[in-house]
Structures are given as C-alpha cells and as structure tokens.
Protein backbone atom coordinates (compact mmCIF):
# COMPACT_ATOMS: atom_id res chain seq x y z
CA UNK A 1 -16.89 12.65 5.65
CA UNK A 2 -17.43 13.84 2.24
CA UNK A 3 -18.86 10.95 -0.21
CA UNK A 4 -18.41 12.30 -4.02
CA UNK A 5 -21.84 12.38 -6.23
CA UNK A 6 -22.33 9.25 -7.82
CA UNK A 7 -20.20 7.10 -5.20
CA UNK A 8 -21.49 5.25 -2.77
CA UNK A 9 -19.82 3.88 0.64
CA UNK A 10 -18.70 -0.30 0.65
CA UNK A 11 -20.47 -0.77 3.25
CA UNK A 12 -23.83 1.43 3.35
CA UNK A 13 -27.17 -0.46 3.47
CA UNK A 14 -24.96 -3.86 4.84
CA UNK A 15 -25.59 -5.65 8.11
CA UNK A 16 -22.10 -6.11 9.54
CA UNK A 17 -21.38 -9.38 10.89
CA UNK A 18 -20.29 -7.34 13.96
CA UNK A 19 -21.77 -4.18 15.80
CA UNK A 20 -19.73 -1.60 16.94
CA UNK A 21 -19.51 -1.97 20.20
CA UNK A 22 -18.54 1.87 21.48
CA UNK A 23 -21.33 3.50 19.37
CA UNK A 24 -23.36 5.96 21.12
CA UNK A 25 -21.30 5.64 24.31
CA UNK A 26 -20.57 8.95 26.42
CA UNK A 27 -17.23 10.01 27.41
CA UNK A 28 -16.80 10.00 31.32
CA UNK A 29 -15.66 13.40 32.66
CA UNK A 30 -12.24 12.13 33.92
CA UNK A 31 -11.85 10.58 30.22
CA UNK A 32 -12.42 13.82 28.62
CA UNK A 33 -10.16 15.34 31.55
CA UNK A 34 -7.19 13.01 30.25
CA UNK A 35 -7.77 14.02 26.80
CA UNK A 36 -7.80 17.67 27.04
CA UNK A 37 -3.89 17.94 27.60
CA UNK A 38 -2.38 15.20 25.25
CA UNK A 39 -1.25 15.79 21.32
CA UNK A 40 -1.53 14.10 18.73
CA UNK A 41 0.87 11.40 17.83
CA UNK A 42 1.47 12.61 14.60
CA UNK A 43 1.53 16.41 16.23
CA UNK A 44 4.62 18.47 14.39
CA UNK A 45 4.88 15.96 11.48
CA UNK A 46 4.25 17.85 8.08
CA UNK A 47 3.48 15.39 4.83
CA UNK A 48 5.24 12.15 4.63
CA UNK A 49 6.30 10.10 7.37
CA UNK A 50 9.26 9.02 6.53
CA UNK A 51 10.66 5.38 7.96
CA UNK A 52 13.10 5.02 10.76
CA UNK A 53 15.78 3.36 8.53
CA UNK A 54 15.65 5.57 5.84
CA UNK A 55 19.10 6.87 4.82
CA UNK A 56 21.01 3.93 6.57
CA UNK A 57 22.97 1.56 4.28
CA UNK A 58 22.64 -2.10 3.90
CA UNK A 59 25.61 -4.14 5.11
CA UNK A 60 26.65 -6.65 2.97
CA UNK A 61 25.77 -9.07 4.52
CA UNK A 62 22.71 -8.11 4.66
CA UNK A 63 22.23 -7.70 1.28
CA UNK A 64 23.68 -11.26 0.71
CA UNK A 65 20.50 -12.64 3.03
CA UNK A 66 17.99 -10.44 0.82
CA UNK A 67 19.85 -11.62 -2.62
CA UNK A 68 19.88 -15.26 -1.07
CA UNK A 69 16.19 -15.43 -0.15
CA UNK A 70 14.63 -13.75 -3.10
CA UNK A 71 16.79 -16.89 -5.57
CA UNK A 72 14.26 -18.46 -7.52
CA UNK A 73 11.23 -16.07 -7.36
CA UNK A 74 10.01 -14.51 -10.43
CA UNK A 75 9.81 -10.47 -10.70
CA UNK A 76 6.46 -9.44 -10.12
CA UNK A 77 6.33 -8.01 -13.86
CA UNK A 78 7.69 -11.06 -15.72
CA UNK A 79 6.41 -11.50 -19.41
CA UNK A 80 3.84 -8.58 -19.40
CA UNK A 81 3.58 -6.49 -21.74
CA UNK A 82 3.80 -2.60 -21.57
CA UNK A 83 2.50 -0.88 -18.54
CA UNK A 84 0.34 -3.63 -16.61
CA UNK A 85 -1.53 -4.40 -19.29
CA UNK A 86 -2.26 -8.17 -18.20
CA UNK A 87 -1.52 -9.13 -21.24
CA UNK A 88 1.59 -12.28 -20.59
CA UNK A 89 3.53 -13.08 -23.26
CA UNK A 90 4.90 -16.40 -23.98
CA UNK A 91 9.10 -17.58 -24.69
CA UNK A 92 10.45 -13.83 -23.26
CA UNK A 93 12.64 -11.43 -25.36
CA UNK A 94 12.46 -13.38 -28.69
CA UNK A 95 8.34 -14.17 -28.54
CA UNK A 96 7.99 -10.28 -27.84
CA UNK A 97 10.73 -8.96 -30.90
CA UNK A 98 8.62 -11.87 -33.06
CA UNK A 99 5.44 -10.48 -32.46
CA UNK A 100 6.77 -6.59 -33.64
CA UNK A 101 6.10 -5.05 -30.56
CA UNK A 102 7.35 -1.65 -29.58
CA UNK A 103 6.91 0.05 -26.48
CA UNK A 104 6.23 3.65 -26.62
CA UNK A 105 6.58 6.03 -23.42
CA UNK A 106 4.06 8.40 -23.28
C-alpha cells in the first residue's frame, strides 16, 4: 500500500486492543487448491456498482410510508448558511435577508 509523504497510517505505532489472529498463518495446499479456480466476486464489473433497485419506481404507497415517517424531522441542512459552513442562523428566511446575505455560486 502506498502511504503519501507527510501522511501517516491511524493506526501505526498503536497496540490494538485485539491481535490479528490469521497473521503469519500458511495456506494449506488443498486451500490454495480451492482458490486457484474461483473469480472474483466483483470479476466483469467495470466502475460503479450500481444497486439492485436502481431504475425501479416507487409505488405510491410506498412513497406515502417514506413521506409519513420522515413528518417532523428537520432537513439535515436547516438554517446553515452557504455551503456547510457551520455557521446556523437564527428565525430562517427573514434573519438571513436581515443580515444582507447573498449567496454566490462559484
């Protein structure tokens, strides 16, 4: 694995709380034997894999359970201002045209 200068690995110099338990340990022949003829799981797949419902439309009523269960949960982004800044601002809309804000897509 390639580590770029000036980067250092999470975990080098730690003492895990757990030892890896296969390290060091030599394949049987018969294992290697089994090995030899499988592929990959991913074998054929080029870039993305893409999910297994991908392309299939939501019934309604599904989309009634989704719209249902997500009632009373705040967006995610709710009162920030401009692109993740972590900066919250406080009363919505109003408090944010107040302040002369403008947001500016770069």
């Amino acid at each position: 694995m390639y580590i770029r200068k000036g980067y250092n690995p999470w975990n080098k110099g730690k003492n895990l709380p757990y030892t890896i338990w296969n390290k060091g340990k030599k394949l049987s022949e018969e294992t290697k034997k089994k090995m030899r003829g499988r592929k990959p799981w991913n074998a054929g797949t080029k870039g993305l894999i893409i999910g297994w419902n991908r392309g299939i439309p939501m019934t309604e009523e599904a989309k009634k359970k989704v719209s249902e269960s997500r009632k009373g949960i705040p967006p995610w982004n709710k009162g920030l201002i401009g692109c993740h800044a972590g900066e919250k601002i406080q009363g919505g809309k109003a408090e944010f045209q107040k302040a002369n804000f403008t947001i500016v897509f770069v």
